[in-house]
Structures are given as structure tokens and as C-alpha cells.
PDB file of N, CA and C in Angstrom:
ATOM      1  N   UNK A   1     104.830 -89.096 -14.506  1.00  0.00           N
ATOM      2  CA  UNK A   1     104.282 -90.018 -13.545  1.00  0.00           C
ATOM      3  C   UNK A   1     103.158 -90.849 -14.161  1.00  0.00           C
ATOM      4  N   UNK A   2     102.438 -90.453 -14.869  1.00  0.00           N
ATOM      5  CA  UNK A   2     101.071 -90.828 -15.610  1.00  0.00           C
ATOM      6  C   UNK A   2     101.597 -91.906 -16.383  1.00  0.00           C
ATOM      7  N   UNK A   3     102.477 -91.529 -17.084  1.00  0.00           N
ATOM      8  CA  UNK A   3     102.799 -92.908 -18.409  1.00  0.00           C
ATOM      9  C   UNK A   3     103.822 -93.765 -18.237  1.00  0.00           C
ATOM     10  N   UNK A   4     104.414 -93.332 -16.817  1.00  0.00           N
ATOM     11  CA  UNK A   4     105.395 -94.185 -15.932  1.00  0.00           C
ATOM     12  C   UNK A   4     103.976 -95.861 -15.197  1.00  0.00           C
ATOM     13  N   UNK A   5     103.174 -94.799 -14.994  1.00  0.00           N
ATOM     14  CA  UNK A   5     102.057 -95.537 -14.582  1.00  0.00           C
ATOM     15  C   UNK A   5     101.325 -96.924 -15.570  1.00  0.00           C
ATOM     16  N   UNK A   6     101.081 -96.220 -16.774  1.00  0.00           N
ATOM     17  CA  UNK A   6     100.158 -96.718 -17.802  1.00  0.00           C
ATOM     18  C   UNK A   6     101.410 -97.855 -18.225  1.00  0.00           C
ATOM     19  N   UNK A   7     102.519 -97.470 -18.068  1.00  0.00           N
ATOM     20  CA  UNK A   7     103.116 -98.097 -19.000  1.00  0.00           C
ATOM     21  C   UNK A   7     103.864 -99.655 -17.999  1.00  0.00           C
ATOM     22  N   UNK A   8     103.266 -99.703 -16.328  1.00  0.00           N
ATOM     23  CA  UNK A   8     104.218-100.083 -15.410  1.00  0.00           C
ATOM     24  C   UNK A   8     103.092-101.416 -16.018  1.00  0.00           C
ATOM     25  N   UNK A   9     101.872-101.231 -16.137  1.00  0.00           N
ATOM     26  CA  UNK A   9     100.898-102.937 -15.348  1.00  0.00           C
ATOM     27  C   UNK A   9      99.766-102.463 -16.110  1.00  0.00           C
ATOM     28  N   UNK A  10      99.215-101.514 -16.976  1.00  0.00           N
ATOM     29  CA  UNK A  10      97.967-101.457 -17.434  1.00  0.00           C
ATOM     30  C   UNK A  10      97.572-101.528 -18.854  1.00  0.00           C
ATOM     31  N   UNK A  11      96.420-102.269 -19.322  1.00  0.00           N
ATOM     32  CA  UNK A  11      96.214-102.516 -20.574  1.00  0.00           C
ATOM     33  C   UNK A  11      95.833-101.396 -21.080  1.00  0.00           C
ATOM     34  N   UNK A  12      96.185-101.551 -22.671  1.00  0.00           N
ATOM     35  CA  UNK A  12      95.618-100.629 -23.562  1.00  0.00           C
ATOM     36  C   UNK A  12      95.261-101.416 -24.656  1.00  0.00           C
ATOM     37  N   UNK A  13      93.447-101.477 -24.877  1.00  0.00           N
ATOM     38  CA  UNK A  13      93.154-102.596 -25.708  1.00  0.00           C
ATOM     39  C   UNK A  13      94.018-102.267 -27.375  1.00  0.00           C
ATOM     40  N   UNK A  14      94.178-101.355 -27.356  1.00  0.00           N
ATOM     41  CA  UNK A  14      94.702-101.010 -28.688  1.00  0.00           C
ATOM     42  C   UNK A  14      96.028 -99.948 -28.231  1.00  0.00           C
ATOM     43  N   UNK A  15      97.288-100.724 -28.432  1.00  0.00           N
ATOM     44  CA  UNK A  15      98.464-100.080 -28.213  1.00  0.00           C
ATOM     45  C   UNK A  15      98.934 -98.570 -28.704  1.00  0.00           C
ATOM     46  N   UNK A  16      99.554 -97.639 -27.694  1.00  0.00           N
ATOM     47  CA  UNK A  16      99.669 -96.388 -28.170  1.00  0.00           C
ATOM     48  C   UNK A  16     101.306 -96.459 -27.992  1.00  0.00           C
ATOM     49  N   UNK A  17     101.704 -95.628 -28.205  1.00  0.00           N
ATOM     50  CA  UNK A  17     103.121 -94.835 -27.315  1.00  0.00           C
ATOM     51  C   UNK A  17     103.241 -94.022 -26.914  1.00  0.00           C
ATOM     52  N   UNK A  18     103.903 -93.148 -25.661  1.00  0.00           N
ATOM     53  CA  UNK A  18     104.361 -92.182 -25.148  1.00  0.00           C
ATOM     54  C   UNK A  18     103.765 -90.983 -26.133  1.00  0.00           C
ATOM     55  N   UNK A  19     104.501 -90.765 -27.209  1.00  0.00           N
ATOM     56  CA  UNK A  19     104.637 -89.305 -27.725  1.00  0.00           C
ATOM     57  C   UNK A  19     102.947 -89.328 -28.247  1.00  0.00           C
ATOM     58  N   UNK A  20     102.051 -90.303 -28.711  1.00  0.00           N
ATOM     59  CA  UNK A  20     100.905 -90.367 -28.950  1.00  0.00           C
ATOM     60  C   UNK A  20     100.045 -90.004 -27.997  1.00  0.00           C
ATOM     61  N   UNK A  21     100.079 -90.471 -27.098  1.00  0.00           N
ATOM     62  CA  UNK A  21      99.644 -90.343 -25.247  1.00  0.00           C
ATOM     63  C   UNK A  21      99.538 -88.738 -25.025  1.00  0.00           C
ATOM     64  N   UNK A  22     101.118 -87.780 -25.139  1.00  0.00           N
ATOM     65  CA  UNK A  22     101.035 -86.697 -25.029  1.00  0.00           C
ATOM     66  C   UNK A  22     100.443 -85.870 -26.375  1.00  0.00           C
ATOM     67  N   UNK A  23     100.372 -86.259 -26.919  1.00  0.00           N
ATOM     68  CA  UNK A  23      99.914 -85.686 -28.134  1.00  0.00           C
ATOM     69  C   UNK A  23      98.328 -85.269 -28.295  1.00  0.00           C
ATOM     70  N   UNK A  24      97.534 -86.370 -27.362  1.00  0.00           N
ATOM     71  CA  UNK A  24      96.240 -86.086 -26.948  1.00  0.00           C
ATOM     72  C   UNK A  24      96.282 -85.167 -26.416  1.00  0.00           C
ATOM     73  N   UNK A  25      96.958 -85.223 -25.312  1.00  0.00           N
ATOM     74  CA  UNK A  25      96.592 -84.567 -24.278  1.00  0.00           C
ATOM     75  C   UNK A  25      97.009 -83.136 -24.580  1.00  0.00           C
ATOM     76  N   UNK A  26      97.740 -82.532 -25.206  1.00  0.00           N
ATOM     77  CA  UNK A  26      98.130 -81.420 -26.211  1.00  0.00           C
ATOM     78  C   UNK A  26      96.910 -81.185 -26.799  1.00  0.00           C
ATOM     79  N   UNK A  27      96.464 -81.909 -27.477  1.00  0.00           N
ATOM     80  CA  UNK A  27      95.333 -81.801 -28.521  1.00  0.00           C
ATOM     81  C   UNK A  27      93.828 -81.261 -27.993  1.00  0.00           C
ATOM     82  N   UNK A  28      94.153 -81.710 -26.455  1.00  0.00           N
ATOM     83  CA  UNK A  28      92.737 -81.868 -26.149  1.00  0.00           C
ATOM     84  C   UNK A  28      92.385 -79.946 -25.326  1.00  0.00           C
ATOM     85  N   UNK A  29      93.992 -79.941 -25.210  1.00  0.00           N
ATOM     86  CA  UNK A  29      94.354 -78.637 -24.343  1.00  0.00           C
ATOM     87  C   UNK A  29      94.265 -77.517 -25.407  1.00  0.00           C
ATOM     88  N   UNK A  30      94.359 -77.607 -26.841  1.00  0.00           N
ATOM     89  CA  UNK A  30      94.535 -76.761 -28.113  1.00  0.00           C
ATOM     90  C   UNK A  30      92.844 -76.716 -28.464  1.00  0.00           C
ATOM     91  N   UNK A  31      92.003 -77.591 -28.147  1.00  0.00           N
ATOM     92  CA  UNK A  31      90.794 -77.270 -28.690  1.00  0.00           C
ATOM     93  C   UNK A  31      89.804 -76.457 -26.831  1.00  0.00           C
ATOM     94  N   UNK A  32      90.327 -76.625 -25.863  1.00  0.00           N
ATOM     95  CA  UNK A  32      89.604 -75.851 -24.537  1.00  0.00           C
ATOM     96  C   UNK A  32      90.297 -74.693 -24.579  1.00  0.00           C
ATOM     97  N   UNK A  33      91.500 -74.203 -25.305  1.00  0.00           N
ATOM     98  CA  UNK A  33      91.874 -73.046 -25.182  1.00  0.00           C
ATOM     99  C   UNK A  33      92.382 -72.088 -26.177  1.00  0.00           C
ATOM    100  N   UNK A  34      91.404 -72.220 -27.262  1.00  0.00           N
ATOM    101  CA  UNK A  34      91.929 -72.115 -28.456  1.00  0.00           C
ATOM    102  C   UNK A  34      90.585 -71.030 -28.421  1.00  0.00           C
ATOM    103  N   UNK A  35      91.266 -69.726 -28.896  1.00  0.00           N
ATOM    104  CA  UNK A  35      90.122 -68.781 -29.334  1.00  0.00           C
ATOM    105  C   UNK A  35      89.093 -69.028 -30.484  1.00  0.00           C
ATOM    106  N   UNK A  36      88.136 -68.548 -30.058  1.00  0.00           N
ATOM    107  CA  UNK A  36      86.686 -68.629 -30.805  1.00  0.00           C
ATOM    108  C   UNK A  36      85.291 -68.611 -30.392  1.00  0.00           C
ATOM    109  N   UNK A  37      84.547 -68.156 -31.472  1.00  0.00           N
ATOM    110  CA  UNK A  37      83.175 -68.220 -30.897  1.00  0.00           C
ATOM    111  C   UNK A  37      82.533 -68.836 -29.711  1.00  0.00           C
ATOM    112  N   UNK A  38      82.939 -70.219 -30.258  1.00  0.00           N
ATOM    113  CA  UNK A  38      82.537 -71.335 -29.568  1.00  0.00           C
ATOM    114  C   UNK A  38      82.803 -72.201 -28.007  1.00  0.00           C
ATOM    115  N   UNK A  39      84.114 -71.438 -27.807  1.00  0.00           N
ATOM    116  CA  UNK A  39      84.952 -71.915 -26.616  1.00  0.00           C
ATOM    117  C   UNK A  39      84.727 -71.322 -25.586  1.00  0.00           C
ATOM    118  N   UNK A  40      84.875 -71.915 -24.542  1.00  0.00           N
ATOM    119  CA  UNK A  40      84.395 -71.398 -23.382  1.00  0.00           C
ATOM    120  C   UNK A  40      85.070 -70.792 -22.190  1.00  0.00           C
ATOM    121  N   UNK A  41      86.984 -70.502 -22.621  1.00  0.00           N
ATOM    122  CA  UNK A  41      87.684 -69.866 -21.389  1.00  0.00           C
ATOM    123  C   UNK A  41      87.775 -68.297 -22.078  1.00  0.00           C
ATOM    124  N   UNK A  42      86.761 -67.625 -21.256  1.00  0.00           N
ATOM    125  CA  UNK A  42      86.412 -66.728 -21.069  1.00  0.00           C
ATOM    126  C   UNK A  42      86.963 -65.650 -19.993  1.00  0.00           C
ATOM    127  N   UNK A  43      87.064 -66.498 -18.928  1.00  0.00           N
ATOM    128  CA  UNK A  43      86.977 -65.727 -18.022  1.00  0.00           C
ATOM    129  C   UNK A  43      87.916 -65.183 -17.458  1.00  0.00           C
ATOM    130  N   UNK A  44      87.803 -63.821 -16.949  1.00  0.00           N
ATOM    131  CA  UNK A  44      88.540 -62.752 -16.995  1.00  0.00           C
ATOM    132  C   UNK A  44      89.230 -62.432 -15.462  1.00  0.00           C
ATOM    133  N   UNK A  45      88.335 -63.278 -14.619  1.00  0.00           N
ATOM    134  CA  UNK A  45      88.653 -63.085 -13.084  1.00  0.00           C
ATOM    135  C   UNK A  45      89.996 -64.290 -12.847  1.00  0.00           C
ATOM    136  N   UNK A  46      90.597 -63.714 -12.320  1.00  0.00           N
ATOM    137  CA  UNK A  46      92.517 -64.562 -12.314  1.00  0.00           C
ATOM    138  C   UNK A  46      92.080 -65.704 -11.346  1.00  0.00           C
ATOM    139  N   UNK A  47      91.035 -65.765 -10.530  1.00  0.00           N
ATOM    140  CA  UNK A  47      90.582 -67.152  -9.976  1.00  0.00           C
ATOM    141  C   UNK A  47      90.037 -67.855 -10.226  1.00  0.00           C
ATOM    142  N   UNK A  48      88.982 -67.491 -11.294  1.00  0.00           N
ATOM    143  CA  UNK A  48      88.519 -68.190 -12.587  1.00  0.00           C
ATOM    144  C   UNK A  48      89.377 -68.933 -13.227  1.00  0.00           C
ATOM    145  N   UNK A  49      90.350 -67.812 -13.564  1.00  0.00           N
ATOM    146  CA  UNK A  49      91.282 -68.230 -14.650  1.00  0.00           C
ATOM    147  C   UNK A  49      91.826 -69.672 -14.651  1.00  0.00           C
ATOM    148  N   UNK A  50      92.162 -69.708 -13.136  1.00  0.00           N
ATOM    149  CA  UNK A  50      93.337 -70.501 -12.905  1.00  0.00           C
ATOM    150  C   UNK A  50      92.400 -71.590 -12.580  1.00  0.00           C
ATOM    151  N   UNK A  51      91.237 -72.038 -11.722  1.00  0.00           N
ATOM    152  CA  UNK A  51      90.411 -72.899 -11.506  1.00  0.00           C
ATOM    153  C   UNK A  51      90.166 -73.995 -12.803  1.00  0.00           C
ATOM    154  N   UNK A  52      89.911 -72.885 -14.008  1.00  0.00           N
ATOM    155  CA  UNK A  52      89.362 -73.430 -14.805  1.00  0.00           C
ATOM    156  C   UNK A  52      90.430 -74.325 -15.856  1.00  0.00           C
ATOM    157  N   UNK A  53      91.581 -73.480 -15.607  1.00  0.00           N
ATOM    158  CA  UNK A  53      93.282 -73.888 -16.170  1.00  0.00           C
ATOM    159  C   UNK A  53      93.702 -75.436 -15.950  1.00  0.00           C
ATOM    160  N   UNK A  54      93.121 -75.072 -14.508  1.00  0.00           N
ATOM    161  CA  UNK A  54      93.270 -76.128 -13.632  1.00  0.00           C
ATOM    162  C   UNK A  54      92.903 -77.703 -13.958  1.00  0.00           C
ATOM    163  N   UNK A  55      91.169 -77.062 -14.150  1.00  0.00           N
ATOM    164  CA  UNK A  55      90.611 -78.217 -14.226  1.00  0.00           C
ATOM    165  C   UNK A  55      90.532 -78.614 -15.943  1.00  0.00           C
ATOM    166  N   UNK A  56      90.709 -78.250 -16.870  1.00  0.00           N
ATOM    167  CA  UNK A  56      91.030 -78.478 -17.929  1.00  0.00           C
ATOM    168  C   UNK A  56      92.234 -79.311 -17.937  1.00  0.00           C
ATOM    169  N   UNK A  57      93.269 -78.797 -17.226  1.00  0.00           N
ATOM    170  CA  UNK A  57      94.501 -79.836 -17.672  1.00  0.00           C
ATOM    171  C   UNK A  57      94.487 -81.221 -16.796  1.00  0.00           C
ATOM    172  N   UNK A  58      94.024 -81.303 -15.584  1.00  0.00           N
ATOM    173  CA  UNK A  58      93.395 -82.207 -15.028  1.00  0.00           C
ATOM    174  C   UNK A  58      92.816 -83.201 -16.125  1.00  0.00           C
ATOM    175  N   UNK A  59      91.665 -82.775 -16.589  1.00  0.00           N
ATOM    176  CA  UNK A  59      90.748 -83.680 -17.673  1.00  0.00           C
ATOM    177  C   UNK A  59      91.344 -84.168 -19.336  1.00  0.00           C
ATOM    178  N   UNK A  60      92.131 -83.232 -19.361  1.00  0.00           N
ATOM    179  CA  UNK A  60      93.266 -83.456 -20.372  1.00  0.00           C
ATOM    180  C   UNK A  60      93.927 -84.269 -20.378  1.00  0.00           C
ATOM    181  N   UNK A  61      94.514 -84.116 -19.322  1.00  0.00           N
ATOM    182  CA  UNK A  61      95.223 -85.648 -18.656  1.00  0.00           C
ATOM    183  C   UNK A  61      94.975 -86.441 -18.147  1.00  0.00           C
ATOM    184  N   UNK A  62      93.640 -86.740 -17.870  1.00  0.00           N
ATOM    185  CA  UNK A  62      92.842 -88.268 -17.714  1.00  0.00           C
ATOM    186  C   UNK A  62      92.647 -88.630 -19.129  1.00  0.00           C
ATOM    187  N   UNK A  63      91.728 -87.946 -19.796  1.00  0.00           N
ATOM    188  CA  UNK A  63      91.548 -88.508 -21.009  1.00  0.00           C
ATOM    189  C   UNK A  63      92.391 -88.636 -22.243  1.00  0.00           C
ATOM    190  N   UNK A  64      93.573 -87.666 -22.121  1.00  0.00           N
ATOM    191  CA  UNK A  64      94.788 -87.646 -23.391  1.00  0.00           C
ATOM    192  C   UNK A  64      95.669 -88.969 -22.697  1.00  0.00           C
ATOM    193  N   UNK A  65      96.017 -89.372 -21.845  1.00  0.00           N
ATOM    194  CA  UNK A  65      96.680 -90.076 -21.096  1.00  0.00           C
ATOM    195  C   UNK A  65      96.130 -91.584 -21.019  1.00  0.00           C
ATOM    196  N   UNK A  66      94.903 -91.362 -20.108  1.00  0.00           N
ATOM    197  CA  UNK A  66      94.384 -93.070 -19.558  1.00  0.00           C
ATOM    198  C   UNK A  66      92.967 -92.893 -20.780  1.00  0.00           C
ATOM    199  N   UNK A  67      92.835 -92.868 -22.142  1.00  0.00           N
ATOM    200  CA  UNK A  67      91.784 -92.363 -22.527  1.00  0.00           C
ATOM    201  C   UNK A  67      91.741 -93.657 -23.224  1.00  0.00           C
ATOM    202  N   UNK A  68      92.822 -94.419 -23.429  1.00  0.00           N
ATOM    203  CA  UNK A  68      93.375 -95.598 -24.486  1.00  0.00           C
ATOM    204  C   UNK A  68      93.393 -97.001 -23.539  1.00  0.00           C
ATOM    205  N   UNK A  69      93.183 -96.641 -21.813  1.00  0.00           N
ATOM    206  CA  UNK A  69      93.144 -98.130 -20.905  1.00  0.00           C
ATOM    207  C   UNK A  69      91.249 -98.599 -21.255  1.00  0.00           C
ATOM    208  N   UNK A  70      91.888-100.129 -20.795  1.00  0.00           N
ATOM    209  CA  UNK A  70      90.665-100.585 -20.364  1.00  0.00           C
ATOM    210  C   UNK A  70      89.832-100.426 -19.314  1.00  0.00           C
ATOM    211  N   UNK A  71      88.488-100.804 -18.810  1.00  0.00           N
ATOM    212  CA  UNK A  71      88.278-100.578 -17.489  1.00  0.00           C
ATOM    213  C   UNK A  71      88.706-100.647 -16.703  1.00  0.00           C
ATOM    214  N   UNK A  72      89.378-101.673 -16.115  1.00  0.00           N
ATOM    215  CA  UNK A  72      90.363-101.894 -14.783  1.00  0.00           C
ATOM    216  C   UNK A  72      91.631-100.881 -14.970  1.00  0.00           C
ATOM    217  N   UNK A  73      92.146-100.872 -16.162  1.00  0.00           N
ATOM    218  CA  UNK A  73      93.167 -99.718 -15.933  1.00  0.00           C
ATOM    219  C   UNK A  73      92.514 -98.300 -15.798  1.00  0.00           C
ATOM    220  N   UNK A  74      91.511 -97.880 -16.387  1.00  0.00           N
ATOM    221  CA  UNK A  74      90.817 -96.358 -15.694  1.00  0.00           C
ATOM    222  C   UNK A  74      90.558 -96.441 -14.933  1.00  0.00           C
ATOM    223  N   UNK A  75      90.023 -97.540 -13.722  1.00  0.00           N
ATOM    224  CA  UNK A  75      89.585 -97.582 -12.650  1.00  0.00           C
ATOM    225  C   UNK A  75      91.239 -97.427 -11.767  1.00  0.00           C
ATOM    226  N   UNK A  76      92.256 -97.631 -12.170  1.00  0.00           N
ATOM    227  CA  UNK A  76      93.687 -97.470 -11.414  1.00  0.00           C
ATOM    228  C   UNK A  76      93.951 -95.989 -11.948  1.00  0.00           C
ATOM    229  N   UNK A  77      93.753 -95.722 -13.321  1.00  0.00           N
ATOM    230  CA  UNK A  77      94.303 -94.597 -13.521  1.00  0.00           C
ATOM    231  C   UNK A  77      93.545 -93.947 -12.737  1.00  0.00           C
ATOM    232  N   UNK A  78      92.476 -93.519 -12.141  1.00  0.00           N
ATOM    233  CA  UNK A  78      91.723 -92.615 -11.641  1.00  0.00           C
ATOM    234  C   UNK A  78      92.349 -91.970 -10.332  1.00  0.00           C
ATOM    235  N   UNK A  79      92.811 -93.019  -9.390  1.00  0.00           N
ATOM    236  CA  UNK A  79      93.544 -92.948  -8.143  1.00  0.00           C
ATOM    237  C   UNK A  79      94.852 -91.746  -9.001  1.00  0.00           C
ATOM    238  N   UNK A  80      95.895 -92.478  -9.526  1.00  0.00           N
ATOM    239  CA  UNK A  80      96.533 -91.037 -10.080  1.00  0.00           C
ATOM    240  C   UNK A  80      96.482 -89.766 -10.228  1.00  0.00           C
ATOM    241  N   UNK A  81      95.324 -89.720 -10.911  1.00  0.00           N
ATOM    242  CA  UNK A  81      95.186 -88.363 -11.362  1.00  0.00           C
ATOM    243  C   UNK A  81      94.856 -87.477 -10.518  1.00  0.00           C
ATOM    244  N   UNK A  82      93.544 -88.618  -9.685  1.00  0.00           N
ATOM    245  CA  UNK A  82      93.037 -87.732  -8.305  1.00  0.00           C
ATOM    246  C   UNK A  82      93.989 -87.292  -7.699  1.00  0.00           C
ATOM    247  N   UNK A  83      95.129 -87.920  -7.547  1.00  0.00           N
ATOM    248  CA  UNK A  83      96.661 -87.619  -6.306  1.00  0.00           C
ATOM    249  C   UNK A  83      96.901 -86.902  -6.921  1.00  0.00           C
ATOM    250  N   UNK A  84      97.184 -86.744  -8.556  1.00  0.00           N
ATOM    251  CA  UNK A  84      98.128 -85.241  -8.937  1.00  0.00           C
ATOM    252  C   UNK A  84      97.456 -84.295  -9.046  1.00  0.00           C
ATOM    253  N   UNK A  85      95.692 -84.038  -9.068  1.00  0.00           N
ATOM    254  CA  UNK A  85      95.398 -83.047  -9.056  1.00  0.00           C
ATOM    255  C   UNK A  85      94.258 -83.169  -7.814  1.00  0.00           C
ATOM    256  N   UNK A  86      94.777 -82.939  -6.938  1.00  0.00           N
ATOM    257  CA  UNK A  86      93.880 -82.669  -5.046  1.00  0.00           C
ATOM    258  C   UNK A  86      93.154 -81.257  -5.297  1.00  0.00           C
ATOM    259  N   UNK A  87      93.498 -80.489  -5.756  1.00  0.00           N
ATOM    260  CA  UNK A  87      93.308 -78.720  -5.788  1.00  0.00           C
ATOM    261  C   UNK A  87      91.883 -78.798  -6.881  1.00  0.00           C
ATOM    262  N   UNK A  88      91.639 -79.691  -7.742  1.00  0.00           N
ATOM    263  CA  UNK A  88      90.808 -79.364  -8.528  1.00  0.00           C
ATOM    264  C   UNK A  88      89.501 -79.682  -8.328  1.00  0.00           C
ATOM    265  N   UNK A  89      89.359 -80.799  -7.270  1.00  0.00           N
ATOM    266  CA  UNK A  89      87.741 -80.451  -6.788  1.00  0.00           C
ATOM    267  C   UNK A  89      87.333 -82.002  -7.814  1.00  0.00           C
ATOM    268  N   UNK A  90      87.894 -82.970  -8.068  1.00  0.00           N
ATOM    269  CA  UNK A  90      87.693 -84.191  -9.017  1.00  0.00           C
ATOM    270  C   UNK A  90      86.059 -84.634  -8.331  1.00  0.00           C
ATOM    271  N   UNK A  91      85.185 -84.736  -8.663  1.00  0.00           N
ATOM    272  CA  UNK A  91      83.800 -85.189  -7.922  1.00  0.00           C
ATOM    273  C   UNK A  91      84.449 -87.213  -7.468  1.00  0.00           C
ATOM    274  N   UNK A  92      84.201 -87.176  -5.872  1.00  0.00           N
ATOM    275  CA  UNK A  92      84.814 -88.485  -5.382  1.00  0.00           C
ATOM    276  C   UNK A  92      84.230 -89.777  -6.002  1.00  0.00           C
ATOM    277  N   UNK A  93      83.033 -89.616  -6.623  1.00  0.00           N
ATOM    278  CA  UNK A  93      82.584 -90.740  -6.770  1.00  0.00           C
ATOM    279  C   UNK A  93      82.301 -91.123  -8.102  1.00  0.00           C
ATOM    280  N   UNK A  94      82.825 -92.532  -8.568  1.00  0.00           N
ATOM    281  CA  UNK A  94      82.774 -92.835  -9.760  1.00  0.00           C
ATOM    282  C   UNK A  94      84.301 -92.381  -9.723  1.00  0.00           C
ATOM    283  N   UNK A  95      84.659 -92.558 -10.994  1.00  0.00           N
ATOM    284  CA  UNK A  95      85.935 -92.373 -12.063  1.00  0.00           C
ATOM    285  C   UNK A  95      86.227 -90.822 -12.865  1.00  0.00           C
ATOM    286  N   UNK A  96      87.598 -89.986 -12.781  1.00  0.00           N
ATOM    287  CA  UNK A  96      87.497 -89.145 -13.581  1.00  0.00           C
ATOM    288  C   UNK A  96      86.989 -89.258 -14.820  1.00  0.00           C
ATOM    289  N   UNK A  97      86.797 -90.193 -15.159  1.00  0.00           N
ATOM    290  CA  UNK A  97      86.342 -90.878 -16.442  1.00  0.00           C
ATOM    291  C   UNK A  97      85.138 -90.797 -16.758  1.00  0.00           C
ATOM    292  N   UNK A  98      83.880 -90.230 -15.711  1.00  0.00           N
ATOM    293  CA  UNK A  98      82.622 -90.077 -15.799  1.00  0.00           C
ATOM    294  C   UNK A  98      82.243 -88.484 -15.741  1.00  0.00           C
ATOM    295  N   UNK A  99      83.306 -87.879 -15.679  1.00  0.00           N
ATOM    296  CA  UNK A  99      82.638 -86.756 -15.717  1.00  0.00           C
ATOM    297  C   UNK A  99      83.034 -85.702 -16.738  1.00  0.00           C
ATOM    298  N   UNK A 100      82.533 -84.452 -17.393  1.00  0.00           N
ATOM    299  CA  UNK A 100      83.664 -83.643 -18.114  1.00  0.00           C
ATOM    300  C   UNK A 100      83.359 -82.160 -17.180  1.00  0.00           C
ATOM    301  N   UNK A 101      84.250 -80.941 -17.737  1.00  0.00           N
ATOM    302  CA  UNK A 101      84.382 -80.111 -17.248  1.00  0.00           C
ATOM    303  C   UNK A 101      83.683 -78.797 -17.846  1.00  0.00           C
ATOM    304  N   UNK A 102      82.498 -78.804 -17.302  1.00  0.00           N
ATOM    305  CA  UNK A 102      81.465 -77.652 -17.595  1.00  0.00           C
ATOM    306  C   UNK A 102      82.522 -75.988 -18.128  1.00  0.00           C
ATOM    307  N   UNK A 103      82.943 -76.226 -18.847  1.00  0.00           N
ATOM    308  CA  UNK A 103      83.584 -74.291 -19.113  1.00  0.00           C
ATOM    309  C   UNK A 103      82.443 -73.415 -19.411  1.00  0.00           C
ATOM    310  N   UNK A 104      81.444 -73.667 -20.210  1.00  0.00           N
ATOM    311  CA  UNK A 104      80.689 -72.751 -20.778  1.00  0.00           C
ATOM    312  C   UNK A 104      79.469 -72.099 -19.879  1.00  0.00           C
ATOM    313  N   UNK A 105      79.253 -73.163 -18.901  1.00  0.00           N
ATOM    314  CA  UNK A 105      78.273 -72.574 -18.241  1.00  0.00           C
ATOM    315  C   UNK A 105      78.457 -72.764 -16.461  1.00  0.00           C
ATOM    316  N   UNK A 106      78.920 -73.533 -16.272  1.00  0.00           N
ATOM    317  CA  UNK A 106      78.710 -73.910 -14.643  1.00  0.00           C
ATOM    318  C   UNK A 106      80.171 -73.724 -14.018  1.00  0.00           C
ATOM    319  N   UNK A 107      81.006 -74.056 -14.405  1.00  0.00           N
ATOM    320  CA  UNK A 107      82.225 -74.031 -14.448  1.00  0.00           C
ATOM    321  C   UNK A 107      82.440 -75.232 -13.312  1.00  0.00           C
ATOM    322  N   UNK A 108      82.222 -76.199 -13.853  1.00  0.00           N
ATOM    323  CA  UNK A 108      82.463 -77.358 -12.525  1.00  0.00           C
ATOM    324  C   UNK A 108      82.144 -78.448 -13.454  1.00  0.00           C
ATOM    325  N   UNK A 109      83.041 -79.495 -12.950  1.00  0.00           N
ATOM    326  CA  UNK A 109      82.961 -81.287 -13.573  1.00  0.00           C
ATOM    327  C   UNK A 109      81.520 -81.362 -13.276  1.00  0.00           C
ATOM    328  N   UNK A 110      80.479 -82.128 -14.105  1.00  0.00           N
ATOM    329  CA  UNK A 110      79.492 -82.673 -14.651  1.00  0.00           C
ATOM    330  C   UNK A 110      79.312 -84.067 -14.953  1.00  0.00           C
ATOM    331  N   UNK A 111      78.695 -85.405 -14.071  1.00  0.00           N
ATOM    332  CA  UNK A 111      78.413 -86.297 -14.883  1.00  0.00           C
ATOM    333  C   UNK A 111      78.130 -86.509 -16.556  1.00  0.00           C
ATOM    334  N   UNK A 112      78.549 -87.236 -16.868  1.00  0.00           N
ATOM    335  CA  UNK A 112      78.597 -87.035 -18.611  1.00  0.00           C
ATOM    336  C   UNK A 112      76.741 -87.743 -18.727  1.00  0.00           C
ATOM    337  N   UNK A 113      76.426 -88.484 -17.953  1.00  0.00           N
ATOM    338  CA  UNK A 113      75.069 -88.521 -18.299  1.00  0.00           C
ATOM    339  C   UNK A 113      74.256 -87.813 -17.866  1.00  0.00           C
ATOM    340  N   UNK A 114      74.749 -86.438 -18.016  1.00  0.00           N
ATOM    341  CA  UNK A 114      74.221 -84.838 -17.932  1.00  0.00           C
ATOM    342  C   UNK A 114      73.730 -84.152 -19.176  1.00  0.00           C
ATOM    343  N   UNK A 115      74.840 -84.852 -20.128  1.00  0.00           N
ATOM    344  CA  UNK A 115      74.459 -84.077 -21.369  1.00  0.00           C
ATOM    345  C   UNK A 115      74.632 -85.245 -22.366  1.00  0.00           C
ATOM    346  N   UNK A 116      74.740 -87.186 -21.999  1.00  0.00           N
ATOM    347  CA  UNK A 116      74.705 -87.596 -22.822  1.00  0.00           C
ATOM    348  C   UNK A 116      73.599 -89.042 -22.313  1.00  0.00           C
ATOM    349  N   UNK A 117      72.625 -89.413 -22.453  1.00  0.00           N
ATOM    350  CA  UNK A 117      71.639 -90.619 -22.285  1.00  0.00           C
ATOM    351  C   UNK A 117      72.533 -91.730 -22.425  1.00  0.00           C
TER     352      UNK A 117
END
């Protein structure tokens, strides 16, 4: 549905393709769930689990997906994603595009000018 989307009416200042598109979004899912020191799915409670599953692939797929539109197309992609993922709690205001997904400590989407000026 996503790259049915990207690919119907929205710019990408610098052209990708399909298998590139998913390839992020793979990529982005191999470094939030990839064992190590450093990583943050931890958690052991199966409602945790899945919350956090959740909202990882959610953000995966805003940014592996619409990570390559321009503004007006993230501002369309956003409506999408919000529709395919209702269950994950997307913060309403602003763009999935403004926020990332706290694993390590809060376990909840975060304005990015939380941890970046």
C-alpha cells in the first residue's frame, strides 16, 4: 500500500525504487532488533513485546519507505501510515516524521527535538 502510494503522485527529490524502499526499511528493522549491548528491545513482558514490535515497524516504515519524499509528500505520506498503523499510539500532531521511538528508556514516540536542537 505504501509504495503503491509513493509511487501513485509523490516526489522523491532523489529517485529510489521499490526493492531500495524495502531495503531500508529491512535495514532499519535489523539495527532496532538486532542483539547487543547497545539495543534497546529488551523487554521481556509479551505486551511490551508486541507494543514495542509494533511501534518499531510503524517507524520503519515511515522512514524506510517515505524517508526519500519531499515535504509535501511526507506531509501525505503521514496520513498513510497513521491509517495502517491506528494501534500504535502515532503522537497526532505534526508528522510521523517528527518523532522517533524511545526503546531504551520511555518506550513511547518522542519529538526528535528531544534529543536533537
Amino acid at each position: 500500500m505504501g509504495l503503491d502510494k509513493i509511487r501513485a503522485n509523490l516526489v522523491e527529490p532523489v529517485k529510489t525504487d521499490n526493492l531500495q524502499l524495502v531495503k531500508s526499511l529491512c535495514n532499519y528493522l535489523y539495527v532496532f532488533l538486532s542483539k547487543g549491548a547497545n539495543k534497546g528491545f529488551t523487554a521481556l513482558d509479551p505486551k511490551q513485546r508486541k507494543k514495542d514490535l509494533d511501534s518499531i515497524f510503524a517507524w520503519s516504515y515511515a522512514w524506510g519507505l517515505g524517508g526519500s519524499l519531499n515535504e509535501q509528500g511526507k506531509d501525505y505520506f503521514d496520513t498513510t501510515v497513521k491509517d495502517c498503523f491506528k494501534g500504535v499510539n502515532l503522537p497526532p500532531s505534526y508528522t510521523c516524521f517528527d518523532y522517533f521511538y524511545d526503546l531504551k528508556r520511555e518506550k513511547c514516540f518522542k519529538a526528535w527535538d528531544t534529543k536533537v536542537e
